[in-house]
Protein backbone atom coordinates (compact mmCIF):
# COMPACT_ATOMS: atom_id res chain seq x y z
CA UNK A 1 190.08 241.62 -44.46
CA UNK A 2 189.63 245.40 -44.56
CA UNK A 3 186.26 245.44 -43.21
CA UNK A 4 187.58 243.02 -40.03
CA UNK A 5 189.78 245.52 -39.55
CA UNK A 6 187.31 248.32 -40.02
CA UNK A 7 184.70 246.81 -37.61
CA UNK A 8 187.57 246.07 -35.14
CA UNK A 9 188.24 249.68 -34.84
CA UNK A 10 184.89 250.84 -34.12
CA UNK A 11 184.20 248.07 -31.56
CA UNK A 12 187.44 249.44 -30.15
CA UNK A 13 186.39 252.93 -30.05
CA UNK A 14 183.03 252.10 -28.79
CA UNK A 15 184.60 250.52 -25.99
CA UNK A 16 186.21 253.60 -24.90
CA UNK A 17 182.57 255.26 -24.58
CA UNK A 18 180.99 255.97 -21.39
CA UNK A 19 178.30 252.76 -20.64
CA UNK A 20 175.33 255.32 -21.34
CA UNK A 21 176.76 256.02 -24.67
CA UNK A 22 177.14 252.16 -25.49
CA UNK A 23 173.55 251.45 -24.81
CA UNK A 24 172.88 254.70 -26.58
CA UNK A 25 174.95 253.14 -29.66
CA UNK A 26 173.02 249.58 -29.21
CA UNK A 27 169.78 251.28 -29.01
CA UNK A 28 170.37 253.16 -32.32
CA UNK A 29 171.87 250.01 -34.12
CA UNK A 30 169.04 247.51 -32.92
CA UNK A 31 166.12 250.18 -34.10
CA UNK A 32 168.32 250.72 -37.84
CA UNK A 33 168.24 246.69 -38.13
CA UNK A 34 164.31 246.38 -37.43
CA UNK A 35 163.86 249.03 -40.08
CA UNK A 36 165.78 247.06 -42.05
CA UNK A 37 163.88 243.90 -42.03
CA UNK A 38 160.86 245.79 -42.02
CA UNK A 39 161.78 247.32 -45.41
CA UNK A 40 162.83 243.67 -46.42
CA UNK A 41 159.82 242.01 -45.54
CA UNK A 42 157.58 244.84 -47.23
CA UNK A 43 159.50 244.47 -50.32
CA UNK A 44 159.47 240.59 -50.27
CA UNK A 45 155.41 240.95 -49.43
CA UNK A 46 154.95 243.41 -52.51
CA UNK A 47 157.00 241.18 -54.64
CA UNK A 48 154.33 238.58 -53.77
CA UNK A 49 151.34 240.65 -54.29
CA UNK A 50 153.03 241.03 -57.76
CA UNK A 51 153.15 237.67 -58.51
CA UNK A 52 149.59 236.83 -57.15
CA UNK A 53 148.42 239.45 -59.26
CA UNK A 54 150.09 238.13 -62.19
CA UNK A 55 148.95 234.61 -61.97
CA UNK A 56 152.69 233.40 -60.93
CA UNK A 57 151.77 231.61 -57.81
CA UNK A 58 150.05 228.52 -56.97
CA UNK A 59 147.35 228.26 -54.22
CA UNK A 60 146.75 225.19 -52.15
CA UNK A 61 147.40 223.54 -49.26
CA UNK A 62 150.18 221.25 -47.43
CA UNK A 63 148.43 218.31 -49.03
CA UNK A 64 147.77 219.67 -52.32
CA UNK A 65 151.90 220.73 -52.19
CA UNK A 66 152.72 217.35 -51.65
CA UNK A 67 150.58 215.84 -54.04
CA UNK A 68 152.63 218.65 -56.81
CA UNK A 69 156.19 217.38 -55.16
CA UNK A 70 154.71 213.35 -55.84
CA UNK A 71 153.91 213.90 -59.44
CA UNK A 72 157.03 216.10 -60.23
C-alpha cells in the first residue's frame, strides 16, 4: 500500500510541473524502460546462447514440436 501511496505522490508532484518539464519527465522514463528491456532481452538471448552451447535445447520445427507434444 506504501508504494500506491509513494507513486501517488510523485504523479502529484509531477503534475505541478510546467508541461515542458512533464514531457521532459516522460521522455526520460520511456528511454530508462527501453534500456530496460534491452538489458532483459540481452540477458534472456545470452541465457540461450548458453544453453545452445550446452546441448540444452532442442532444434526443429513447428511440425517436428508437435510431433514431441503427440508422443509426450
Amino acid at each position: 500500500m506504501q508504494a500506491i501511496a509513494n507513486v501517488n505522490t510523485i504523479l502529484q508532484n509531477i503534475s505541478s510541473l510546467s508541461l515542458e518539464d512533464q514531457f521532459y519527465i516522460a521522455e526520460i522514463l520511456d528511454k530508462r524502460i527501453h534500456e530496460l528491456k534491452r538489458e532483459k532481452i540481452f540477458q534472456r538471448a545470452k541465457e540461450a546462447e548458453e544453453n545452445y552451447k550446452a546441448n540444452r535445447v532442442t532444434v526443429g520445427n513447428a511440425h517436428d514440436l508437435l510431433k514431441m507434444i503427440k508422443n509426450d
